[in-house]
C-alpha atoms as a PDB file:
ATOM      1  CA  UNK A   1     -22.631 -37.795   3.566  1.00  0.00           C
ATOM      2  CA  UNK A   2     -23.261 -34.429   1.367  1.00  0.00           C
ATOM      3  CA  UNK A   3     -20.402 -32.650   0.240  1.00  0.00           C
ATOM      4  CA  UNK A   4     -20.627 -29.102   0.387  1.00  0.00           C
ATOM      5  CA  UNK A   5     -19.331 -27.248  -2.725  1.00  0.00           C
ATOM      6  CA  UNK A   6     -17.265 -24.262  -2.101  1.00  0.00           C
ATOM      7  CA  UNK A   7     -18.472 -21.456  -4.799  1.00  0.00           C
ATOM      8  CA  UNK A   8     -16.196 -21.000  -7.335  1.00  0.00           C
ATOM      9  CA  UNK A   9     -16.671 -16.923  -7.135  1.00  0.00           C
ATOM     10  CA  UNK A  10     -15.287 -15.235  -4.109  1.00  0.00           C
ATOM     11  CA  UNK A  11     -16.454 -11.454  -4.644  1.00  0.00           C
ATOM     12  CA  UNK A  12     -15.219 -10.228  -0.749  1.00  0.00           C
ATOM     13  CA  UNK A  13     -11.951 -10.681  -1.285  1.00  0.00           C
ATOM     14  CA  UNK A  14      -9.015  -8.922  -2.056  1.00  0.00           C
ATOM     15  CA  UNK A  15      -6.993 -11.672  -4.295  1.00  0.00           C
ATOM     16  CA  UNK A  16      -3.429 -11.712  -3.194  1.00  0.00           C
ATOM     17  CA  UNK A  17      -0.368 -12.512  -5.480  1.00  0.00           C
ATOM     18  CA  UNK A  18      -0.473 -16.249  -4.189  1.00  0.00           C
ATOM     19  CA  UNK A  19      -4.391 -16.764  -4.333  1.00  0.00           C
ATOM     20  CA  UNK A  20      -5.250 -17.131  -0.598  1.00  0.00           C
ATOM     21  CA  UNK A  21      -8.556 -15.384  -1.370  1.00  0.00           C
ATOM     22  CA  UNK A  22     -10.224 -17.632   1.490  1.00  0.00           C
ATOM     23  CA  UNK A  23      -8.287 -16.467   3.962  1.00  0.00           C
ATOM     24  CA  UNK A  24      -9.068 -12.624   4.331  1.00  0.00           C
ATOM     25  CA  UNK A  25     -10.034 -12.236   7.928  1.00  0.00           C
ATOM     26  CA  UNK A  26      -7.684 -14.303   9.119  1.00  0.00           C
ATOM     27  CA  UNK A  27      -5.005 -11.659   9.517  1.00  0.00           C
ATOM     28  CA  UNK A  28      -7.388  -8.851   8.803  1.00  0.00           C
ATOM     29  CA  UNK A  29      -7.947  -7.757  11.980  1.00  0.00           C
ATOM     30  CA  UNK A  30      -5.009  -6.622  14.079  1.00  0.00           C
ATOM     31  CA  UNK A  31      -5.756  -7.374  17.900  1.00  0.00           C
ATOM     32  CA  UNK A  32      -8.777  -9.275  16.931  1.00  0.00           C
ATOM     33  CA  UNK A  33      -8.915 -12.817  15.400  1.00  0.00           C
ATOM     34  CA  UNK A  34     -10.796 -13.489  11.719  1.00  0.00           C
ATOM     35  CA  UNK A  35     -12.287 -16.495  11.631  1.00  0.00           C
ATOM     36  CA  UNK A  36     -10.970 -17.625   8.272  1.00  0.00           C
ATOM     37  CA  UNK A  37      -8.484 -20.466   7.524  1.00  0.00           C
ATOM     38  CA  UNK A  38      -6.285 -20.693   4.415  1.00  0.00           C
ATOM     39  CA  UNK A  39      -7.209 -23.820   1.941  1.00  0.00           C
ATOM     40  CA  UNK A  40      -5.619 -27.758   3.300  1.00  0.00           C
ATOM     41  CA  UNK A  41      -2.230 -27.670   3.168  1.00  0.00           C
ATOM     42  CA  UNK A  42      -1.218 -23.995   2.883  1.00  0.00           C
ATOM     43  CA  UNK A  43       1.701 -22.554   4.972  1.00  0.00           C
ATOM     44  CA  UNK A  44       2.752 -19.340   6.238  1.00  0.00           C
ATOM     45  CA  UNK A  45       5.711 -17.343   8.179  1.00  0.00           C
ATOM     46  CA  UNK A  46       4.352 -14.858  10.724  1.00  0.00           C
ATOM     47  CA  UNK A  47       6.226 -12.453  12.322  1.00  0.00           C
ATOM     48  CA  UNK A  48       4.151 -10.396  15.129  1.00  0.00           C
ATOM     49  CA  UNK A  49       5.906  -7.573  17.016  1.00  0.00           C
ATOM     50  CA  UNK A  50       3.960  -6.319  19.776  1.00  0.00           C
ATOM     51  CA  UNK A  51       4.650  -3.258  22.337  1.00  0.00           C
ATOM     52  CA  UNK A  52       3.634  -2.039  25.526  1.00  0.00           C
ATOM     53  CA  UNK A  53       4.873   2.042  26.321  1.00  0.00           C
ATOM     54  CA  UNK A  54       4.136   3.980  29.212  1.00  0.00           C
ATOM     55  CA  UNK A  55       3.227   3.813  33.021  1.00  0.00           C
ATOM     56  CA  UNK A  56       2.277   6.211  35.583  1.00  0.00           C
ATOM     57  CA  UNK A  57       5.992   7.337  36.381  1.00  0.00           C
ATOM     58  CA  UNK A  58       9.239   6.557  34.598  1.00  0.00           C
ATOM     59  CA  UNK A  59      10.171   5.137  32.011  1.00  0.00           C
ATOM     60  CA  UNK A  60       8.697   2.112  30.566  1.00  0.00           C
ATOM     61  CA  UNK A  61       8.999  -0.132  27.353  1.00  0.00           C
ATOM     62  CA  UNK A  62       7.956  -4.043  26.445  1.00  0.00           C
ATOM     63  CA  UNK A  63       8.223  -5.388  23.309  1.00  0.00           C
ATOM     64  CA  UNK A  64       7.452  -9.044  22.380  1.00  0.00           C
ATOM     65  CA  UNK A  65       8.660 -10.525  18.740  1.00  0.00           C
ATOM     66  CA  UNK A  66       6.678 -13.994  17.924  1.00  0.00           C
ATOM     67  CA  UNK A  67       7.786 -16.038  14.845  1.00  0.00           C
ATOM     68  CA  UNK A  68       5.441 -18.511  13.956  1.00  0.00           C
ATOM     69  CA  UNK A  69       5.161 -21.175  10.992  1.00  0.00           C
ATOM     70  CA  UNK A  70       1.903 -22.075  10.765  1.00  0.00           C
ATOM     71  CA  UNK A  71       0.096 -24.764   8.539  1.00  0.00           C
ATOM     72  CA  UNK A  72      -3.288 -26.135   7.501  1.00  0.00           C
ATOM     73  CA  UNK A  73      -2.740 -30.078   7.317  1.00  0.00           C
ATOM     74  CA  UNK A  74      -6.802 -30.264   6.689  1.00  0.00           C
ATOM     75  CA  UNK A  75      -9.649 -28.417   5.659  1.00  0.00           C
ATOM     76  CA  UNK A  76     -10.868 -25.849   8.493  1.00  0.00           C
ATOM     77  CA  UNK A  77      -7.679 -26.148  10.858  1.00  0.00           C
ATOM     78  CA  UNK A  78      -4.522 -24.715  11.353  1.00  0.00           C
ATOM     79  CA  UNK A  79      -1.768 -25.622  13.885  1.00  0.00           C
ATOM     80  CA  UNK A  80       0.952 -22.650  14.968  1.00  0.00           C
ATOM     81  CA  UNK A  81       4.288 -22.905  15.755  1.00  0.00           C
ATOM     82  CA  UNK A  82       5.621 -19.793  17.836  1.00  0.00           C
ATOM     83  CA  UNK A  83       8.610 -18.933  19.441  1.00  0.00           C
ATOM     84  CA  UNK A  84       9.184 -15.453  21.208  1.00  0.00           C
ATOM     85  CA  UNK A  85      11.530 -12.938  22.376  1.00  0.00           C
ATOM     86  CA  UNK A  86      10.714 -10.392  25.082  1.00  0.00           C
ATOM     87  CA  UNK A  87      13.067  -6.873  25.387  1.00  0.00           C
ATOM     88  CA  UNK A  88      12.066  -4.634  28.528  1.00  0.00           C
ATOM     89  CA  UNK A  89      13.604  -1.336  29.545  1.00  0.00           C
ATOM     90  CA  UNK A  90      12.479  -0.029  32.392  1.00  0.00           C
ATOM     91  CA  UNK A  91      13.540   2.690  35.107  1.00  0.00           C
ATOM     92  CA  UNK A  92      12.010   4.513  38.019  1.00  0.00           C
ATOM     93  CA  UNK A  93       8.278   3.200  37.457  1.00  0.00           C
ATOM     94  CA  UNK A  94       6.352   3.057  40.574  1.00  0.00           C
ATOM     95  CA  UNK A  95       5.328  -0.204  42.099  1.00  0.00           C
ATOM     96  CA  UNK A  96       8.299  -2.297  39.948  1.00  0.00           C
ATOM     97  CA  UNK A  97      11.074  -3.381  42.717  1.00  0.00           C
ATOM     98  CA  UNK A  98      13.743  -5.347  42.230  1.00  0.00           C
ATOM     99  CA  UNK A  99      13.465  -8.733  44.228  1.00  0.00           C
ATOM    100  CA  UNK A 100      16.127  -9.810  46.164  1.00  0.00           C
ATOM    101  CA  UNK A 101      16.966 -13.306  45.627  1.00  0.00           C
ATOM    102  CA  UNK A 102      16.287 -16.232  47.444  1.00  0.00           C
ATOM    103  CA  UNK A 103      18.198 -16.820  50.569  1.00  0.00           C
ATOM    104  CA  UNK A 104      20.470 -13.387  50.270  1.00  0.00           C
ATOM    105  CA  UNK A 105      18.184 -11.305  52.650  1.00  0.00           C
ATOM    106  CA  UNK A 106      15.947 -12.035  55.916  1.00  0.00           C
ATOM    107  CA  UNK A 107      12.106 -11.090  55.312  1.00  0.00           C
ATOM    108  CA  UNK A 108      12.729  -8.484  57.856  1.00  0.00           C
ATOM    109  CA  UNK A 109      15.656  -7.232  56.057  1.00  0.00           C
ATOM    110  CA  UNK A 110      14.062  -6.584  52.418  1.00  0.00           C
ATOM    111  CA  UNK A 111      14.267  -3.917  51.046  1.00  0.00           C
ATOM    112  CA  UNK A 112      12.104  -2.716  47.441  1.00  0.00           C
ATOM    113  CA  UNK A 113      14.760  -0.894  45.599  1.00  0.00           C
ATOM    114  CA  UNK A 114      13.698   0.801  41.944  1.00  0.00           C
ATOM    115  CA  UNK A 115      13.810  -1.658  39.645  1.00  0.00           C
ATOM    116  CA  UNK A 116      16.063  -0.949  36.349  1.00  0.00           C
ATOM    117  CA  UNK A 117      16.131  -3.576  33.198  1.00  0.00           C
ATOM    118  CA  UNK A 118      17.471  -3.040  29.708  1.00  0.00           C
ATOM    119  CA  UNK A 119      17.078  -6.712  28.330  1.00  0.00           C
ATOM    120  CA  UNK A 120      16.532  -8.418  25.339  1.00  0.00           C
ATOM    121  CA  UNK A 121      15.666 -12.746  26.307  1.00  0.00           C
ATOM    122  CA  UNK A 122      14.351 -15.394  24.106  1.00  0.00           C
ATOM    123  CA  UNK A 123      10.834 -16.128  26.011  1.00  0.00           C
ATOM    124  CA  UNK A 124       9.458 -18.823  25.072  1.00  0.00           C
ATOM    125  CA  UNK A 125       7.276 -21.334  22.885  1.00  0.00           C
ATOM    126  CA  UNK A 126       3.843 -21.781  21.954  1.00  0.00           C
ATOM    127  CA  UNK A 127       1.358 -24.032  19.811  1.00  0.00           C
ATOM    128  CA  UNK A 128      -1.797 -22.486  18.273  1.00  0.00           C
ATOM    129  CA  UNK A 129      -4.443 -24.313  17.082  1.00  0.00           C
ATOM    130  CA  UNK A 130      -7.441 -22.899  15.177  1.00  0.00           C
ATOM    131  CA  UNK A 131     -10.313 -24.955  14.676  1.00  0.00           C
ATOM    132  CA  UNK A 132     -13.032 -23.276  12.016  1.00  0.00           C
ATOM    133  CA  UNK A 133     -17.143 -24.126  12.771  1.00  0.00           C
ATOM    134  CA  UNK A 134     -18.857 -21.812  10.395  1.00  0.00           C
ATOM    135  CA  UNK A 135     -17.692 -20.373   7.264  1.00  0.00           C
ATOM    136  CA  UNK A 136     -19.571 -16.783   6.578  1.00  0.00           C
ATOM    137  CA  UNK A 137     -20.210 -17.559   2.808  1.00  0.00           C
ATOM    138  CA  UNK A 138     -22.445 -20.880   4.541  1.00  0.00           C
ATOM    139  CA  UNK A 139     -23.863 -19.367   7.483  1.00  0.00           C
ATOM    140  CA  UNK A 140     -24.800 -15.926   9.008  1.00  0.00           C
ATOM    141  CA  UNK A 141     -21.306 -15.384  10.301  1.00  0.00           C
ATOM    142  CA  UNK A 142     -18.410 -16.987  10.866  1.00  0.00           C
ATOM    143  CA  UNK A 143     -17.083 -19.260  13.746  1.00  0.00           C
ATOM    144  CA  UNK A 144     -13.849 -20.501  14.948  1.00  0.00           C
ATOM    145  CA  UNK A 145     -12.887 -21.703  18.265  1.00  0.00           C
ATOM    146  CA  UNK A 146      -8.900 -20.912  18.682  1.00  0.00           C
ATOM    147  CA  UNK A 147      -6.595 -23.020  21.939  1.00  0.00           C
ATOM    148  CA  UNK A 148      -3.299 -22.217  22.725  1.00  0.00           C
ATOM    149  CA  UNK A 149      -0.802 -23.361  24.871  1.00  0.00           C
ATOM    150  CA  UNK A 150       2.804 -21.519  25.813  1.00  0.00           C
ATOM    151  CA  UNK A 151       5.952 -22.051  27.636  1.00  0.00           C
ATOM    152  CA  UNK A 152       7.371 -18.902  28.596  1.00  0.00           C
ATOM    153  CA  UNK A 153      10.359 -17.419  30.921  1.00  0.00           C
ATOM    154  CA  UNK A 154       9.902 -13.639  31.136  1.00  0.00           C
ATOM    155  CA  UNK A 155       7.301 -11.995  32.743  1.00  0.00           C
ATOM    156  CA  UNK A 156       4.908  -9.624  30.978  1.00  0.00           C
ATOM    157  CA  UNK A 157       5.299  -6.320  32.854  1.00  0.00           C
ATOM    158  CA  UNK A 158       8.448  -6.544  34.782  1.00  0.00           C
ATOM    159  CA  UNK A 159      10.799  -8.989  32.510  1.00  0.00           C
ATOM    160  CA  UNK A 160      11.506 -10.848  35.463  1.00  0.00           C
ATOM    161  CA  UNK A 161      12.751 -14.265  35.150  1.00  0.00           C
ATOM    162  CA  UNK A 162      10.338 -16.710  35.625  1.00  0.00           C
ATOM    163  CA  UNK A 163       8.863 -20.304  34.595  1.00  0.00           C
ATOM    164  CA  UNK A 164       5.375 -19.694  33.096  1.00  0.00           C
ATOM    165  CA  UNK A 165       2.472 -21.763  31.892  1.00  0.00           C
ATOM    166  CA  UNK A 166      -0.401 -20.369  30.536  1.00  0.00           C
ATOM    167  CA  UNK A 167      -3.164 -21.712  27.714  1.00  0.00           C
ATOM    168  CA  UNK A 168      -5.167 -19.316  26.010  1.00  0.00           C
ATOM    169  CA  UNK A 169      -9.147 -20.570  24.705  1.00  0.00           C
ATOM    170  CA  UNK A 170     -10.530 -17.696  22.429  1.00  0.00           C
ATOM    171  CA  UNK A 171     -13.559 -17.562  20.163  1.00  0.00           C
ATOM    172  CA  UNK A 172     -13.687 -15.133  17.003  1.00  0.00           C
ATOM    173  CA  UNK A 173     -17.018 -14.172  14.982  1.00  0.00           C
ATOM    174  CA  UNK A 174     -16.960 -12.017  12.107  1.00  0.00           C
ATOM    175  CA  UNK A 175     -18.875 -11.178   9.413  1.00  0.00           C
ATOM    176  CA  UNK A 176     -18.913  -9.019   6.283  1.00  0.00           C
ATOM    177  CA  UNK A 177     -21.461  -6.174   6.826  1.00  0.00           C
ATOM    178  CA  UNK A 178     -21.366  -5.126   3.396  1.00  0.00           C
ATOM    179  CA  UNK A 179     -20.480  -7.338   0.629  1.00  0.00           C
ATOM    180  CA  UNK A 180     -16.642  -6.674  -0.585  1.00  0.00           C
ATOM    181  CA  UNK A 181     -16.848  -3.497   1.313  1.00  0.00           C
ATOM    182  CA  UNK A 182     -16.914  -3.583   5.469  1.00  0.00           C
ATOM    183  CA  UNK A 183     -15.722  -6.351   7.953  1.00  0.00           C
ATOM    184  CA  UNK A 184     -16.422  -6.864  11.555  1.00  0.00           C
ATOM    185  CA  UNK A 185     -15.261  -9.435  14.251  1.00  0.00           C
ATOM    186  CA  UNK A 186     -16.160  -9.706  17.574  1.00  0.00           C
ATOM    187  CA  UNK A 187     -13.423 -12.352  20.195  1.00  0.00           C
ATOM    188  CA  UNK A 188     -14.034 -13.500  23.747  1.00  0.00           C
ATOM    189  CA  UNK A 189     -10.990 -14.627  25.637  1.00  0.00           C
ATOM    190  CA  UNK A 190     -10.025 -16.798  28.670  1.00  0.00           C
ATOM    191  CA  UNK A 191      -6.412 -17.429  29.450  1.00  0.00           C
ATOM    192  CA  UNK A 192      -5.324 -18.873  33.171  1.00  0.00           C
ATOM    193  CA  UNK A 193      -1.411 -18.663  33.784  1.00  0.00           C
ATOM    194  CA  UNK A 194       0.631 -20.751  36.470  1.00  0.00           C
ATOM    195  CA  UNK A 195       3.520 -18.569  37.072  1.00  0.00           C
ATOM    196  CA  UNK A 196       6.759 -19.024  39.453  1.00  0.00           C
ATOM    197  CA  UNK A 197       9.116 -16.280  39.928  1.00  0.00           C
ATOM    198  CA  UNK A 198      13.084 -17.981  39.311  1.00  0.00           C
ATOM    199  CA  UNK A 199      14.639 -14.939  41.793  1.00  0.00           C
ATOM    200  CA  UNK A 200      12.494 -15.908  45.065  1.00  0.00           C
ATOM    201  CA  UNK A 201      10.995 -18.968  44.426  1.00  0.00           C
ATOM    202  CA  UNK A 202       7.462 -17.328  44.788  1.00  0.00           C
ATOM    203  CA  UNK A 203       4.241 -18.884  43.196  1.00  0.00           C
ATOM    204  CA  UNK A 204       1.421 -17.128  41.369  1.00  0.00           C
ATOM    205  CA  UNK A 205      -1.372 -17.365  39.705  1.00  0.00           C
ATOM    206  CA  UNK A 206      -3.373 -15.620  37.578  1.00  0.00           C
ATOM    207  CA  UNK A 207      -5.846 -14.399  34.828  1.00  0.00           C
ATOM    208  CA  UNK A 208      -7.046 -12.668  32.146  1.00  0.00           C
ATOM    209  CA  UNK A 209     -10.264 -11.873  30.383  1.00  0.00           C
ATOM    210  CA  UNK A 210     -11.483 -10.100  27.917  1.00  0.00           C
ATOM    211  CA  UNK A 211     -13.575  -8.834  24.982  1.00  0.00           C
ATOM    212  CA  UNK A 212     -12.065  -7.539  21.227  1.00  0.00           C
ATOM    213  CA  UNK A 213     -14.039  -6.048  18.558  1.00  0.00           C
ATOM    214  CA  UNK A 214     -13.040  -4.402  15.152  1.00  0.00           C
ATOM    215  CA  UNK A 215     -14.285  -3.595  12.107  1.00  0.00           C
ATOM    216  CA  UNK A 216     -12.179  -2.893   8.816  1.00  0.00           C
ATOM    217  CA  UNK A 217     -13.553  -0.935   5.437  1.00  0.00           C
ATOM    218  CA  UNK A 218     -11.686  -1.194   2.091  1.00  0.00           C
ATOM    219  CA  UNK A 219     -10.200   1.590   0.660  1.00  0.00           C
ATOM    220  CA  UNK A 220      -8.856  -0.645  -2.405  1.00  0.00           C
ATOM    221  CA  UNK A 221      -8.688  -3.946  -3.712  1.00  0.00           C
ATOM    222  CA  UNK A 222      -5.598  -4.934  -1.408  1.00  0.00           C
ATOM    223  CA  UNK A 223      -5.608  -1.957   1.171  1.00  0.00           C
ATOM    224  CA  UNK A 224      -8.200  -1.711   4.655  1.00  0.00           C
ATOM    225  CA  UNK A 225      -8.226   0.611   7.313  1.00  0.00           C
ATOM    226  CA  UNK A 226     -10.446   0.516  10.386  1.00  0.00           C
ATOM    227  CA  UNK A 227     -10.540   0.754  14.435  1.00  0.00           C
ATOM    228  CA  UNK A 228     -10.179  -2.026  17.481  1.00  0.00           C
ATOM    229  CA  UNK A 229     -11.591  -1.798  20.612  1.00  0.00           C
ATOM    230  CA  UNK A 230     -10.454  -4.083  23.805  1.00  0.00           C
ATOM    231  CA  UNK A 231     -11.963  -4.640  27.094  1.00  0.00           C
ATOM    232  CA  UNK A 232      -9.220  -6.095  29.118  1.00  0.00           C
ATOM    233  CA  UNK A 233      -9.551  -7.532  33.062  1.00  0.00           C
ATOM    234  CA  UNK A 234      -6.685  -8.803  34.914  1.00  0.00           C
ATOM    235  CA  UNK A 235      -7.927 -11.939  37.801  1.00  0.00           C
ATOM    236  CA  UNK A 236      -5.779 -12.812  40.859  1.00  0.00           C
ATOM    237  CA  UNK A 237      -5.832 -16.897  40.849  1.00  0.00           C
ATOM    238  CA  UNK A 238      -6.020 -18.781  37.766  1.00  0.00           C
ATOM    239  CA  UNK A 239     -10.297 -18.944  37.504  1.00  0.00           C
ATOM    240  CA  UNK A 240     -11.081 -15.693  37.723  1.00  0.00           C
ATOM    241  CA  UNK A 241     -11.004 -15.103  41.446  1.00  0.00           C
ATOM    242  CA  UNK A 242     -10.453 -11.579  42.377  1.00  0.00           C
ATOM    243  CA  UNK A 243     -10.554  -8.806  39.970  1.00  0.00           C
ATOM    244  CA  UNK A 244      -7.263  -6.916  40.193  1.00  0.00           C
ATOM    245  CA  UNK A 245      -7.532  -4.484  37.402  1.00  0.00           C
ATOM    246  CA  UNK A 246      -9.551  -3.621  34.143  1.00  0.00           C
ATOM    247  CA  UNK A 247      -8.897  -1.405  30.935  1.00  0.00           C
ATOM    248  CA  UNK A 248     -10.415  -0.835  27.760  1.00  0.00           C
ATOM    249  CA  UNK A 249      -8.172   0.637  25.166  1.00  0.00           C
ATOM    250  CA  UNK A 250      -9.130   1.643  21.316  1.00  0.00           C
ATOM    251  CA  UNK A 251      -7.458   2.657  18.059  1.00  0.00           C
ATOM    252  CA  UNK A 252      -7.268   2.683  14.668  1.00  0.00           C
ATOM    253  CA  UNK A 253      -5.380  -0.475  12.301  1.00  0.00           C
ATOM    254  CA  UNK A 254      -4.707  -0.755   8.875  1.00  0.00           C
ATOM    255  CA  UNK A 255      -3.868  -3.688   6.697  1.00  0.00           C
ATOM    256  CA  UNK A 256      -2.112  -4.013   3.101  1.00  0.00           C
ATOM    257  CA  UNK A 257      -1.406  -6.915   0.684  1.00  0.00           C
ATOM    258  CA  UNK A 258       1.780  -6.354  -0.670  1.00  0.00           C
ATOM    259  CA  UNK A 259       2.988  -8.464  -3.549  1.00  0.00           C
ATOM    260  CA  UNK A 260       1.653 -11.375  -1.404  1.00  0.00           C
ATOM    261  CA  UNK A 261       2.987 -10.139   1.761  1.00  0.00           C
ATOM    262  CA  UNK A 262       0.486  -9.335   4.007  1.00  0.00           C
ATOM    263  CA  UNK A 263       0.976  -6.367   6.735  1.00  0.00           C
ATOM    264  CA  UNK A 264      -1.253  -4.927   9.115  1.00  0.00           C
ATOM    265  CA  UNK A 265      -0.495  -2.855  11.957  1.00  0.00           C
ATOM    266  CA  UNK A 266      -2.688  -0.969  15.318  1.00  0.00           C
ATOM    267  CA  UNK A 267      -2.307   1.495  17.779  1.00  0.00           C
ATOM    268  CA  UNK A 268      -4.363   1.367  20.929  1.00  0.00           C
ATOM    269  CA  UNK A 269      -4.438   3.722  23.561  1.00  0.00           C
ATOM    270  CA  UNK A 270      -6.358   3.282  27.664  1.00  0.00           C
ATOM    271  CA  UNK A 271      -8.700   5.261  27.736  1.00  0.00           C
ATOM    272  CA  UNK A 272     -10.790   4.012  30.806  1.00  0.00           C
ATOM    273  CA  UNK A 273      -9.313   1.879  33.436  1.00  0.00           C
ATOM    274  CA  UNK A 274      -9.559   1.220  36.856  1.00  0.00           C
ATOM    275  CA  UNK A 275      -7.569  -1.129  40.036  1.00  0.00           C
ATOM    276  CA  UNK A 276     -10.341  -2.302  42.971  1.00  0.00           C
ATOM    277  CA  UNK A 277      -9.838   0.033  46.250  1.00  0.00           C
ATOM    278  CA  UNK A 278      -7.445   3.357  43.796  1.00  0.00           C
ATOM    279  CA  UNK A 279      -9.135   6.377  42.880  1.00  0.00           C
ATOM    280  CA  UNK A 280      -8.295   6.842  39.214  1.00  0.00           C
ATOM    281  CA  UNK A 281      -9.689   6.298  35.419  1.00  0.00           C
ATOM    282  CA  UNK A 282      -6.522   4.141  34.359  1.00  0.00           C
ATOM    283  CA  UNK A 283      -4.993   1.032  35.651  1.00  0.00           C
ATOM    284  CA  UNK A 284      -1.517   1.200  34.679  1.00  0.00           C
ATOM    285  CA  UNK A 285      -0.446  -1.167  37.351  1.00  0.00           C
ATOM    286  CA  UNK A 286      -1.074  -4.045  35.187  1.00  0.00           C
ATOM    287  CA  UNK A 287      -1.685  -2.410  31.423  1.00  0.00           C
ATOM    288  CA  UNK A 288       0.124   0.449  29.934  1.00  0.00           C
ATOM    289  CA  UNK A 289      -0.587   3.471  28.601  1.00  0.00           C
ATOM    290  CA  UNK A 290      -0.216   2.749  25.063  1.00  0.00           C
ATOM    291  CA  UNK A 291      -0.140  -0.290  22.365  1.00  0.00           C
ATOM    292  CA  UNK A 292       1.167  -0.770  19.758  1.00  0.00           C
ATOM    293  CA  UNK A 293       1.448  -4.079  17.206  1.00  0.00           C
ATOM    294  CA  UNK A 294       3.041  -4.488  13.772  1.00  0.00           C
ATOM    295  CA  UNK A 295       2.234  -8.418  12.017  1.00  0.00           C
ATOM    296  CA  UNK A 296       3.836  -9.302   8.844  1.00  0.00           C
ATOM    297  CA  UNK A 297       2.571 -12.825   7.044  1.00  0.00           C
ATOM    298  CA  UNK A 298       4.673 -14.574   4.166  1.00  0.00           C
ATOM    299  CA  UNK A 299       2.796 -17.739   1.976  1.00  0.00           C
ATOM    300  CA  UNK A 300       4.649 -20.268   0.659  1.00  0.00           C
END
């Protein structure tokens, strides 16, 4: 078999304090996936905080923290290790009730009352694993193909208690568009969830899809700023059945290399939505208004 030689030069990249040159776009990108993978055997400590604010009425919040330790135990791969916590506070938001639970009232006796949650839960576990097909300094652009699986027992919007299952199947291209200077990406996404709601026993299922794109331009050696743009569709039934809502939200992001430490952070807001059957331009039954994510990545 012929080896492929990695070039010893690697003029795109920043250089950070612990020489992970090769992995640039892998944390690049804020919402969007880079298809780069740190050299065999490199680790790292990620901490990704990610927010959801506004609805149509009330008052709405949902943060998720993920800490992951992730590791490259071969060439082109990487395996995550995630665990998450979920706050919500909520009040007087249309179309969130409190559920009665099981067995306290008749069907004919429920009642939606205005649901009200100030909570912070551990949610749940996941595994990522990132498998890399093209490199960009080998081929036009780069390819990876990411799968991952989670275990979670909060709900997204409402932070109601539930037992979730859910695997997400994602593929990232990027490529530099000019040398050392401008980066782009480009993710497709499928993730079915099996969900069962602990308070009534009820059984869902469900969907998403969607379609991420950013680009990033340096503005020094260890500093990038840039926009993301995300076309987002919500599915009733775990392949895509019925389309229950859409949105597309866009923003700018930024990204620093900080004595090794690598930060990026993004703000997206909707700016085009819509449910099946409602007469409006935003769906903020199943998105919110605005986004909002802060990642900070460790080597060691």
């Amino acid at each position: 078999m012929r080896h492929l030689h990695r070039p010893t030069a690697q003029p795109h990249t920043p250089g950070d304090a612990h020489g992970h040159d090769e992995a640039l776009t892998e944390f690049l990108f804020a919402y969007t996936v880079g298809t780069d993978i740190a050299p065999a055997h490199h680790r790292h400590l990620l901490v990704d905080t990610s927010g959801g604010f506004g609805k149509g009425s009330g008052t709405y919040g949902a943060v998720s923290q993920r800490i992951e330790l992730g590791f490259v135990p071969w060439e082109n791969f990487h395996v995550g290790l995630g665990a998450s916590m979920a706050y919500h506070a909520i009040s007087g938001v249309d179309g969130l009730e409190a559920a009665a639970p099981r067995g306290t009232l008749a069907p004919d006796e429920a009642v939606a009352m205005p649901l009200r949650r100030g909570q912070a839960e551990f949610d749940g576990l996941s595994l990522e694993f990132r498998q890399r097909l093209l490199e960009r300094e080998r081929a036009p652009f780069g390819l990876t193909v990411v799968v991952e699986p989670h275990w979670g027992r909060v709900e997204e919007v409402s932070g109601a208690p539930v037992t979730k299952h859910a695997v997400g199947f994602l593929v990232a291209v990027d490529k530099d568009i000019v040398p050392n200077t401008l980066f782009t990406a480009l993710n497709v996404f499928y993730e079915p969830e099996w969900v069962r709601l602990r308070d009534t026993g009820e059984s869902e299922r469900e969907s998403t899809f969607g379609v991420s794109g950013a680009a990033m331009l340096r503005l020094s050696p260890t500093v990038f700023a840039g926009a993301d743009a995300r076309w987002l569709r919500k599915y009733e039934g775990a392949a895509m059945q019925t389309l229950a809502g859409e949105a597309v939200f866009v923003g700018p992001a930024i990204y620093a290399s900080v004595g090794g430490v690598l930060v990026s952070a993004a703000y997206g807001v909707q700016v085009w939505g819509r449910v099946p059957g409602v007469d409006d331009f935003l769906d903020l039954d199943h998105f919110t208004r605005h986004q909002a994510k802060l990642r900070v990545v460790a080597h060691f």
